[in-house]
N, C-alpha and C. Protein backbone atom coordinates (compact mmCIF):
# COMPACT_ATOMS: atom_id res chain seq x y z
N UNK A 1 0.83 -1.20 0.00
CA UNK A 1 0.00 0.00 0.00
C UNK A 1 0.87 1.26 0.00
N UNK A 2 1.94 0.89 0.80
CA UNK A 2 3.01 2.60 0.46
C UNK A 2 3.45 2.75 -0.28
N UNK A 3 4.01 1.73 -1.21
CA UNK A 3 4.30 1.74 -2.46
C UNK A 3 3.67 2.33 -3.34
N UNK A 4 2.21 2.26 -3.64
CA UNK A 4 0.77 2.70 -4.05
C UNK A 4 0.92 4.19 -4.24
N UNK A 5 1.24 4.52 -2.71
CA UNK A 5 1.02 5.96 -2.32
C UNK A 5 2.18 7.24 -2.56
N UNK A 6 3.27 5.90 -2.20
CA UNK A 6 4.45 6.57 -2.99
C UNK A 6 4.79 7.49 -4.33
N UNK A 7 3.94 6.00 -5.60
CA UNK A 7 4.13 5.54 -6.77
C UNK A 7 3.22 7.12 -7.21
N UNK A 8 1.57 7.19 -6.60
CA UNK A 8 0.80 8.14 -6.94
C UNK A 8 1.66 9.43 -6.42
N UNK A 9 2.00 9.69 -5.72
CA UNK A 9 2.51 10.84 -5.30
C UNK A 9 3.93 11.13 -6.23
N UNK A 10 4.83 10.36 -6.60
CA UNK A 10 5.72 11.14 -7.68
C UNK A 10 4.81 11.37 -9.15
N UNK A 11 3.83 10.88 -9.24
CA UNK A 11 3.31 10.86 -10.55
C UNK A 11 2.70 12.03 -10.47
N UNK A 12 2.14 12.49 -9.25
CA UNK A 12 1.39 14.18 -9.15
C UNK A 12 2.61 14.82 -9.03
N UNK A 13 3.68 14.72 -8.78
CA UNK A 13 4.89 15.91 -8.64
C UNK A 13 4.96 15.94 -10.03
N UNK A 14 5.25 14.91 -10.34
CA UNK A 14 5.97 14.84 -12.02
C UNK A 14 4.94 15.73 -13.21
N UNK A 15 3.18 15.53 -13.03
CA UNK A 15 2.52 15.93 -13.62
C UNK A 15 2.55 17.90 -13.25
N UNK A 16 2.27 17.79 -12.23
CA UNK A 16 2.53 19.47 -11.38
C UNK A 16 4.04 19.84 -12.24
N UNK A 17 5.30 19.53 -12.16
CA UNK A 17 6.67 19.79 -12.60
C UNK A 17 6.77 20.21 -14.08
N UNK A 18 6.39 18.67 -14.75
CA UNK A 18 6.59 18.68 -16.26
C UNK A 18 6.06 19.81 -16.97
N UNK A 19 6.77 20.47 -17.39
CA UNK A 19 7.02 21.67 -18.65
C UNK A 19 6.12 21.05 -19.78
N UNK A 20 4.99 22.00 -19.99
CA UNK A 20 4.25 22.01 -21.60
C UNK A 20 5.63 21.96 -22.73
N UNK A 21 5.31 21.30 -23.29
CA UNK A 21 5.89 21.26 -24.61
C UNK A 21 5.46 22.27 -26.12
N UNK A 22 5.77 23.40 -26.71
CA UNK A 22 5.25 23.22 -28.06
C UNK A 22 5.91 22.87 -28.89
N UNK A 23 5.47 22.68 -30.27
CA UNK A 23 6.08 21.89 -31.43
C UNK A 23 5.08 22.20 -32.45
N UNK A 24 5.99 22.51 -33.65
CA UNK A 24 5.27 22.74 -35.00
C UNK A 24 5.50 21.28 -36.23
N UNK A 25 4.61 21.29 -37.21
CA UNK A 25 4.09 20.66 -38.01
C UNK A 25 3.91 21.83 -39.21
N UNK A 26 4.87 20.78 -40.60
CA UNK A 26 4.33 21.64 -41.47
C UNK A 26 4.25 21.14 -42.96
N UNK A 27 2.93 21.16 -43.61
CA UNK A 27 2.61 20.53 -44.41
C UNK A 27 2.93 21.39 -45.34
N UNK A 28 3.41 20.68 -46.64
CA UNK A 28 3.77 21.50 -47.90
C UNK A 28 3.09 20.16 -48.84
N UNK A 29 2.49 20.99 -49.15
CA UNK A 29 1.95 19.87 -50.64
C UNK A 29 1.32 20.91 -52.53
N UNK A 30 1.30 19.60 -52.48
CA UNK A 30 1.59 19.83 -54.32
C UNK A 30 0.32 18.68 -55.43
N UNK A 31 -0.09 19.26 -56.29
CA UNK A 31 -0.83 18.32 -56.78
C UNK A 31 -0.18 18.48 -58.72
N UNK A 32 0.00 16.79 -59.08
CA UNK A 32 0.67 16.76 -60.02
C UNK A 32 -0.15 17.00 -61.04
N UNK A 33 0.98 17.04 -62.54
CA UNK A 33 -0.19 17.04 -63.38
C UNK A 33 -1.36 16.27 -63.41
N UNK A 34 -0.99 14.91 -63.13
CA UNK A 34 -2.42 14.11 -63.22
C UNK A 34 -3.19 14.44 -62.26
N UNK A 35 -3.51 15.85 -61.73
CA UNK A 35 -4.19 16.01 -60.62
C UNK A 35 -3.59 15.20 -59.23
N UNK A 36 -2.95 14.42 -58.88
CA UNK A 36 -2.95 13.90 -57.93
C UNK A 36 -2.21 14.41 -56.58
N UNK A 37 -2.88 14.13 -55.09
CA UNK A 37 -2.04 14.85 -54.43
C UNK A 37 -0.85 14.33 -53.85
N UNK A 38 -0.26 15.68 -53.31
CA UNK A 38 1.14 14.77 -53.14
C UNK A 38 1.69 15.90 -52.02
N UNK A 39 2.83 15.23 -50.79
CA UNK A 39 2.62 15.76 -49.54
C UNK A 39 4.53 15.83 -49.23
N UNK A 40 5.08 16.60 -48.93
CA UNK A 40 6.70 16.47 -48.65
C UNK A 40 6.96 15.76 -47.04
N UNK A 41 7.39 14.47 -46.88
CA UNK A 41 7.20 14.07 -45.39
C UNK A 41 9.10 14.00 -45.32
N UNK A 42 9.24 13.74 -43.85
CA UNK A 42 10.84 12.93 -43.61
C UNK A 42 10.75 12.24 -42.82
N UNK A 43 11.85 11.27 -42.81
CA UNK A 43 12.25 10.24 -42.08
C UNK A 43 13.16 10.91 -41.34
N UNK A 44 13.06 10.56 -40.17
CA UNK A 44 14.26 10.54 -38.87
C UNK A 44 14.86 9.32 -38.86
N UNK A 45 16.04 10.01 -38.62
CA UNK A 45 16.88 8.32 -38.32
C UNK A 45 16.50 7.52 -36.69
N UNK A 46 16.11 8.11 -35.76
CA UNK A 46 15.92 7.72 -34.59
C UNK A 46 14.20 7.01 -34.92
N UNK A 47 13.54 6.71 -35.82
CA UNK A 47 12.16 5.83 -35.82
C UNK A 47 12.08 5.40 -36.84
N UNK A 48 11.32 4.63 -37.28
CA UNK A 48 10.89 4.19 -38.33
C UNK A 48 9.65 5.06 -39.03
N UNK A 49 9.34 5.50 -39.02
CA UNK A 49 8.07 6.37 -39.45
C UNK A 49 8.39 7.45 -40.50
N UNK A 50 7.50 7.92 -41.21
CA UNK A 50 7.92 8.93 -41.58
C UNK A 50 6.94 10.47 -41.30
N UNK A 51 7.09 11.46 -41.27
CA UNK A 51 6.17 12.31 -40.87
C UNK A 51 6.41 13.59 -41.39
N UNK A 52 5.28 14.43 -41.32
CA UNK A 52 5.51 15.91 -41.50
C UNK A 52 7.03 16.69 -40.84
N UNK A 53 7.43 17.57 -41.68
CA UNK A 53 8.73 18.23 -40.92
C UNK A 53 8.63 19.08 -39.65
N UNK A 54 9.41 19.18 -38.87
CA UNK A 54 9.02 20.01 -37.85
C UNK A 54 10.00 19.50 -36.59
N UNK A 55 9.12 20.64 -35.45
CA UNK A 55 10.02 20.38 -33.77
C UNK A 55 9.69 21.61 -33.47
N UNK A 56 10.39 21.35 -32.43
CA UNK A 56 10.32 22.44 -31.08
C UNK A 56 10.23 23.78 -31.39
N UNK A 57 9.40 24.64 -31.14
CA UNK A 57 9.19 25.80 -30.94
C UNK A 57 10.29 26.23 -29.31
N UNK A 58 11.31 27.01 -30.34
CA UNK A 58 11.96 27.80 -29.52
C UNK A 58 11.34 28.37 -28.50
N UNK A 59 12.47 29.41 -27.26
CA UNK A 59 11.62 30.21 -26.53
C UNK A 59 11.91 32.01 -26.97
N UNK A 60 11.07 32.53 -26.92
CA UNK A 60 11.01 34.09 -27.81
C UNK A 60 10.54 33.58 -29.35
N UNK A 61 10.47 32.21 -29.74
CA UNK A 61 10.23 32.17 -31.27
C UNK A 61 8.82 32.04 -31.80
N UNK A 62 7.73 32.55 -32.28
CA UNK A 62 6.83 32.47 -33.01
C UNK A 62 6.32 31.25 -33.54
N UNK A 63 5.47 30.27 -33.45
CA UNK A 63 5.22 29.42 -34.51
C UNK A 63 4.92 29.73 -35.57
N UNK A 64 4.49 30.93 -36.35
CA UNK A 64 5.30 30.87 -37.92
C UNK A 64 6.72 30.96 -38.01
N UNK A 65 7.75 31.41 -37.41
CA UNK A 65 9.01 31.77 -37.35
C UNK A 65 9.82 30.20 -36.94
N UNK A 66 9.35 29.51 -36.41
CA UNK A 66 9.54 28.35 -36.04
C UNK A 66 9.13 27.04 -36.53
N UNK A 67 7.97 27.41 -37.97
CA UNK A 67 8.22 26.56 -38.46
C UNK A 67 8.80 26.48 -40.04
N UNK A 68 8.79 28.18 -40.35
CA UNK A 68 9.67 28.15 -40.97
C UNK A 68 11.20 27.96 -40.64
N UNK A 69 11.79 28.10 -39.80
CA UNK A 69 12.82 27.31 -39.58
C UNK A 69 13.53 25.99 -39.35
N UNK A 70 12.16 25.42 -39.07
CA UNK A 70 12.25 23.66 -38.63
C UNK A 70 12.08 22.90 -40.79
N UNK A 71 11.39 24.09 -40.97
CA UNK A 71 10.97 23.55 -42.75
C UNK A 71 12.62 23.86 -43.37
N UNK A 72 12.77 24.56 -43.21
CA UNK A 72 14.51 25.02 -43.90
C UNK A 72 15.32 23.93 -43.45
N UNK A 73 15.44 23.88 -42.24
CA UNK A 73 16.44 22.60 -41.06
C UNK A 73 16.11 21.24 -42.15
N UNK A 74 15.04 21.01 -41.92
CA UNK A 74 14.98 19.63 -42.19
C UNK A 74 14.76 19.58 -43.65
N UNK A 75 14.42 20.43 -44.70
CA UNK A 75 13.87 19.63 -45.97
C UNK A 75 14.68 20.80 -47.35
N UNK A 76 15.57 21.77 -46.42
CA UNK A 76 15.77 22.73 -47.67
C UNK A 76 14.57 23.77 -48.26
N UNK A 77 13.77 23.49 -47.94
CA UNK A 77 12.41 24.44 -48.89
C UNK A 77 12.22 25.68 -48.00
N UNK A 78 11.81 26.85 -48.35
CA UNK A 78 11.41 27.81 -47.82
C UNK A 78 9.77 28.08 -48.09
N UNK A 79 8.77 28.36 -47.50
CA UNK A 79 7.28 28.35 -47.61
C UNK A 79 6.66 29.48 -47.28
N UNK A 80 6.21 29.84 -48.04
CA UNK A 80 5.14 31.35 -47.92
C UNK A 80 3.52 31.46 -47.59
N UNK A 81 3.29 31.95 -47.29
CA UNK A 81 1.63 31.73 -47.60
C UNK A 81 0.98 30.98 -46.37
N UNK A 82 1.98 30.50 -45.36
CA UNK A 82 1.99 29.21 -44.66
C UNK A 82 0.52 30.05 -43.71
N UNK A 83 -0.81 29.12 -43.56
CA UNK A 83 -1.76 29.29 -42.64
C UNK A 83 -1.80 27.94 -41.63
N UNK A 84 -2.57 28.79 -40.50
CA UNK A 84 -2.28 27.55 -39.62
C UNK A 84 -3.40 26.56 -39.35
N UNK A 85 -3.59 25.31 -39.86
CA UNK A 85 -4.48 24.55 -39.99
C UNK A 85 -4.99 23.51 -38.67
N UNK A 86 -4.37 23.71 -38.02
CA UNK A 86 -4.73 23.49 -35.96
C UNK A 86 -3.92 22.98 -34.93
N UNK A 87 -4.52 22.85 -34.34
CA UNK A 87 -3.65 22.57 -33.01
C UNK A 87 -3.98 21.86 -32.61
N UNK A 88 -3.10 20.58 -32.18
CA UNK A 88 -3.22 19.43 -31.10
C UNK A 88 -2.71 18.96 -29.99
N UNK A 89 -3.49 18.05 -29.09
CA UNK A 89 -2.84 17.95 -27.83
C UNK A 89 -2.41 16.54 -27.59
N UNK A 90 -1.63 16.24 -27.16
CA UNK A 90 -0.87 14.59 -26.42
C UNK A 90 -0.29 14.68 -25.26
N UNK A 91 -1.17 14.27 -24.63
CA UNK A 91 -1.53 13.65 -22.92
C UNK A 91 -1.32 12.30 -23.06
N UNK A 92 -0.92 11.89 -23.83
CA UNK A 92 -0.67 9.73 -23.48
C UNK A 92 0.54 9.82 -22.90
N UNK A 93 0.86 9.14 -22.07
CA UNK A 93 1.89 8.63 -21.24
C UNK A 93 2.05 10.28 -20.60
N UNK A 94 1.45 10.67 -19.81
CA UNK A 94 2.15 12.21 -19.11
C UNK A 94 2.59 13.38 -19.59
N UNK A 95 2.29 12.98 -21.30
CA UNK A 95 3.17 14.26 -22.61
C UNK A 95 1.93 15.43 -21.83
N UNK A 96 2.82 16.59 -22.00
CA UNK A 96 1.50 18.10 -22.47
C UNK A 96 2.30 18.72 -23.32
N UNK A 97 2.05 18.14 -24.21
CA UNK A 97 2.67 18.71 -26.05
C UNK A 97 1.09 19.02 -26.91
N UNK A 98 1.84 20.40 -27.05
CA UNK A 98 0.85 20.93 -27.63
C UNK A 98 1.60 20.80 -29.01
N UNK A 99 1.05 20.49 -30.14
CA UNK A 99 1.76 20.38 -31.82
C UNK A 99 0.52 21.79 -32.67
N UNK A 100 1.31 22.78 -33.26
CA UNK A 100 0.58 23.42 -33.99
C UNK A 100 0.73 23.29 -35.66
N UNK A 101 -0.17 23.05 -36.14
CA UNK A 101 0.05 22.48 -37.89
C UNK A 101 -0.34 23.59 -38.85
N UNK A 102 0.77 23.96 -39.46
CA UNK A 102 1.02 24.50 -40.61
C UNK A 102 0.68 23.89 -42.06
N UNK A 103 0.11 24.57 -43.23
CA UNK A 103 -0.02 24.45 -44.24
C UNK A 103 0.53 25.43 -45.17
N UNK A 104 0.80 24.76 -46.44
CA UNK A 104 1.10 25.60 -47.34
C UNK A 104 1.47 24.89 -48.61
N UNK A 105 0.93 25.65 -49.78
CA UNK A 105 1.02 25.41 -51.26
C UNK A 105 1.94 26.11 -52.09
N UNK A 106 2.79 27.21 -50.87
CA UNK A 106 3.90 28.33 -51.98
C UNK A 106 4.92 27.87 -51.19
N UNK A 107 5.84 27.43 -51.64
CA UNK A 107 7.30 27.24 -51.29
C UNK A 107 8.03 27.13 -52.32
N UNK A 108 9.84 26.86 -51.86
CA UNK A 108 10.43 26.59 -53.06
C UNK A 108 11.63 26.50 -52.64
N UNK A 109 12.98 25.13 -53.19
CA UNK A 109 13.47 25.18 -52.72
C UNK A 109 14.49 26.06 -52.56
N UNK A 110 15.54 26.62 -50.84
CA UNK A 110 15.78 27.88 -50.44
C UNK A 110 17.18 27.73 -51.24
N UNK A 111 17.56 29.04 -51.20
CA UNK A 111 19.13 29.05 -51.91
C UNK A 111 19.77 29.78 -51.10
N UNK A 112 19.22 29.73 -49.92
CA UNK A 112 20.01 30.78 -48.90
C UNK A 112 20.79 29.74 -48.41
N UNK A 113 22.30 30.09 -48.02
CA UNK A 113 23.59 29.05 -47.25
C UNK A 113 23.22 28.40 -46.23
N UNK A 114 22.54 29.02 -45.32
CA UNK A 114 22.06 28.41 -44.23
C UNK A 114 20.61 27.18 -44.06
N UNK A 115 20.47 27.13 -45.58
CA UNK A 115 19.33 26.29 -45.36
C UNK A 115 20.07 24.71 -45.64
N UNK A 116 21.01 24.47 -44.79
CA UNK A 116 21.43 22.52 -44.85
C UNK A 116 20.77 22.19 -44.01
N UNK A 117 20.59 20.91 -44.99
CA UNK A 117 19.49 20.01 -44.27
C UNK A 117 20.23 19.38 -42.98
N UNK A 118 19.51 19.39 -42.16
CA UNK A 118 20.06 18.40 -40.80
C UNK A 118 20.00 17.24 -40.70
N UNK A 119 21.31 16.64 -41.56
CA UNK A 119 21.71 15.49 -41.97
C UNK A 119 22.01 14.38 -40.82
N UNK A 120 21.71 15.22 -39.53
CA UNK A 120 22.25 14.06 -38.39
C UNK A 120 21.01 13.73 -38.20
N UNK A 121 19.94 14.46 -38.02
CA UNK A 121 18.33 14.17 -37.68
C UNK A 121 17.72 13.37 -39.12
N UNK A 122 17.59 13.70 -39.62
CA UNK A 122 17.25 13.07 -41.13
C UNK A 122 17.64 12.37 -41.71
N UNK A 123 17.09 11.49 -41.98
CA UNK A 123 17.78 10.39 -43.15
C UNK A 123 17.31 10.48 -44.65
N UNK A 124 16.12 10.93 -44.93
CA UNK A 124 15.52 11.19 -46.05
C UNK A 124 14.51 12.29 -46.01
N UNK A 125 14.14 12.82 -46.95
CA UNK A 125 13.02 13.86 -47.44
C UNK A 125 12.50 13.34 -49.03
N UNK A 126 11.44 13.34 -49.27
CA UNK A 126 10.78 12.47 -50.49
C UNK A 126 9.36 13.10 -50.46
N UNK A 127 9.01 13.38 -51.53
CA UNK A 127 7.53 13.67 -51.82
C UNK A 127 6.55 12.36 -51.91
N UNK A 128 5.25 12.42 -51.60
CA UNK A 128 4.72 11.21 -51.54
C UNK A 128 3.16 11.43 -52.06
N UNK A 129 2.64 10.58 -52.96
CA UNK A 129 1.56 10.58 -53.89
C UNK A 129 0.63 10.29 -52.15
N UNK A 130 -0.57 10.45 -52.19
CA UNK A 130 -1.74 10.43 -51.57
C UNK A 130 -1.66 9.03 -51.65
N UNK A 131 -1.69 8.73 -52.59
CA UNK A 131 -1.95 6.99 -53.05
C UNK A 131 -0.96 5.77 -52.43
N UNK A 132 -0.18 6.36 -52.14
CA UNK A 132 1.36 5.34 -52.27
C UNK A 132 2.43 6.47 -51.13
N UNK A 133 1.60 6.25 -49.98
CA UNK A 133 2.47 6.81 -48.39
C UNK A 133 2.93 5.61 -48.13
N UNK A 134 4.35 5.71 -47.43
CA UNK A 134 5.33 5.01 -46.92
C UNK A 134 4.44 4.43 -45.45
N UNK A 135 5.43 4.12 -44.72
CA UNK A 135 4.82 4.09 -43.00
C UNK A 135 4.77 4.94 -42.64
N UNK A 136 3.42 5.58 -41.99
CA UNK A 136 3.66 6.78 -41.26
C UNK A 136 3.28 6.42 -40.05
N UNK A 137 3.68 7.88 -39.41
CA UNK A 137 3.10 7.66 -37.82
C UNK A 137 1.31 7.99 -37.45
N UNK A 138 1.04 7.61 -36.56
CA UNK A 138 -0.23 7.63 -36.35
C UNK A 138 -0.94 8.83 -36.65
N UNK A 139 -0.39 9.43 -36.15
CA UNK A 139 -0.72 11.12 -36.19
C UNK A 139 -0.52 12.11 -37.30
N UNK A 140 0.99 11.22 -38.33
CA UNK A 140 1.01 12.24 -39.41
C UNK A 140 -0.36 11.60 -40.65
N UNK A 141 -0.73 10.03 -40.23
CA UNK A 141 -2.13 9.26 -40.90
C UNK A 141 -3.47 10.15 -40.54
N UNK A 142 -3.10 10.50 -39.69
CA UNK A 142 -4.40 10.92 -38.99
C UNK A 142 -4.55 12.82 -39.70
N UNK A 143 -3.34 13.41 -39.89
CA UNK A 143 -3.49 14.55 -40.25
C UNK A 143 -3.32 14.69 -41.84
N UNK A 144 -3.12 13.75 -42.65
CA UNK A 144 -3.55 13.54 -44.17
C UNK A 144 -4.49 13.79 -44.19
N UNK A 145 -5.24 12.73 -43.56
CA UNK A 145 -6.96 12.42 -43.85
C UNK A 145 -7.38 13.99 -43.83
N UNK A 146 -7.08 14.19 -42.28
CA UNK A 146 -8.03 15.60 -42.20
C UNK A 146 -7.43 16.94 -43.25
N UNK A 147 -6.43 16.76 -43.83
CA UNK A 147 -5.81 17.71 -44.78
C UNK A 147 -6.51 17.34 -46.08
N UNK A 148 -6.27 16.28 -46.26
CA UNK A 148 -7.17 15.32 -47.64
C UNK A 148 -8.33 16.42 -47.72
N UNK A 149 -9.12 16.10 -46.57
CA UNK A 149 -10.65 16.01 -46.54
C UNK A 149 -10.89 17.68 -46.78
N UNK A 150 -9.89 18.28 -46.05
CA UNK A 150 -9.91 19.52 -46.40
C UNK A 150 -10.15 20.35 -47.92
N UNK A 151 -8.83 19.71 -48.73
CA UNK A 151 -8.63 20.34 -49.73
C UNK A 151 -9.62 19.83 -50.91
N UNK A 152 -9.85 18.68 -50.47
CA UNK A 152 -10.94 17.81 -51.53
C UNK A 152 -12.62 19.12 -51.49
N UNK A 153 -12.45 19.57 -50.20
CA UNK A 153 -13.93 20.70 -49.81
C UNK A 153 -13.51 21.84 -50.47
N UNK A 154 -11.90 21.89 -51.22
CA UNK A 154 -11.61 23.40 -51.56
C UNK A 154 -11.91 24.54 -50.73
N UNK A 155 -11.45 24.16 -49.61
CA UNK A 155 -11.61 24.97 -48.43
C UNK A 155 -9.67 25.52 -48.16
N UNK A 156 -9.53 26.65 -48.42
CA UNK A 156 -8.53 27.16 -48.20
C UNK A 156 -8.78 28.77 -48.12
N UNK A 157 -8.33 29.14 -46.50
CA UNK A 157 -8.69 30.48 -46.24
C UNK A 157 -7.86 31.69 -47.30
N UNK A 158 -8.52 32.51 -46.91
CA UNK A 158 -8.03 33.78 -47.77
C UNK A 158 -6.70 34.61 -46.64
N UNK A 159 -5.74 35.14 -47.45
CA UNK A 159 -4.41 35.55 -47.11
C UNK A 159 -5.06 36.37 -45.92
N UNK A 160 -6.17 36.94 -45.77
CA UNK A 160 -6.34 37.83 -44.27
C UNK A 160 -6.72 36.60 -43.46
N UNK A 161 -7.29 35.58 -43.51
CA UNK A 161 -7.72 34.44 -42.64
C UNK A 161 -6.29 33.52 -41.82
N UNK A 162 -5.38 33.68 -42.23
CA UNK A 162 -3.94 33.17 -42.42
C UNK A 162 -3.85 33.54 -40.31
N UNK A 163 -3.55 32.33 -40.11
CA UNK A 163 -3.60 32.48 -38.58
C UNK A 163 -1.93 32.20 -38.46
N UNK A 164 -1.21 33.70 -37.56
CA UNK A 164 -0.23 33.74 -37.47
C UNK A 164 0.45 33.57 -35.62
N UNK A 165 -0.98 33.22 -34.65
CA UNK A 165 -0.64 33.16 -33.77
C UNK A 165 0.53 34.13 -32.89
């Protein structure tokens, strides 16, 4: 039983202690000539998965400013136009990560010096047909669909709608 009481009681310090997390997400996609869509993901070398580009929102940094920088870091491309398509939360296992998701259809790749890819985090960057996704992670499956479902409604806000948080 003290064990019990123990066990519950570091788990309320730990929950009280643990630092919110944020983190950006950022979708760049493209539809080919044959109409079809198509989405820029990467692989990390530390999982098997592959997912939208992104990470940590600095501190003083903006999540547009932050994910344009996490988009440069990891994939080379620079993105304009970028609106913010929502925000999510992960509470499984004790996380309070908040992830905010970026969209965008104007990019291109950057020619500025500083845009190398972060070749120690990354193992690949690859465009990927709608049709024919690699493994992804649960969450970057889960935010296709709702991006899919989106653009299929031709629902894309207007440049004043553009949520810059």
């Amino acid at each position: 039983m003290l064990n019990k009481i123990i066990q519950f009681k570091n788990f309320i310090i730990y929950q009280v202690l643990k630092r919110k997390t944020k983190g950006v997400r950022i979708v760049l996609y493209k539809f080919s000539e044959k109409k079809q869509l198509n989405f820029l993901l990467v692989k990390h070398r530390y999982n098997n998965f592959w997912t939208f580009p992104g990470g940590a929102i600095k501190k003083h940094e903006s999540i547009a400013e932050a994910g344009q920088r996490e988009l440069l870091e990891e994939t080379g491309y620079d993105a304009k136009g970028m609106w913010g398509f929502g925000k999510y939360k992960n509470f499984s296992n004790g996380k309070r990560d908040y992830v905010y998701l970026l969209i965008s259809d104007e990019f291109k790749k950057s020619d500025r010096k500083q845009s190398l890819i972060d070749l120690i985090e990354i193992e690949k960057t690859r465009w990927f047909t709608v049709n024919k996704l690699p493994k992804l992670s649960e969450s970057t499956s889960r935010r296709i669909k709702e991006v899919e479902s989106c653009l299929k409604s031709s629902i894309k806000p207007k440049q004043s709608d553009m949520l810059l948080w």
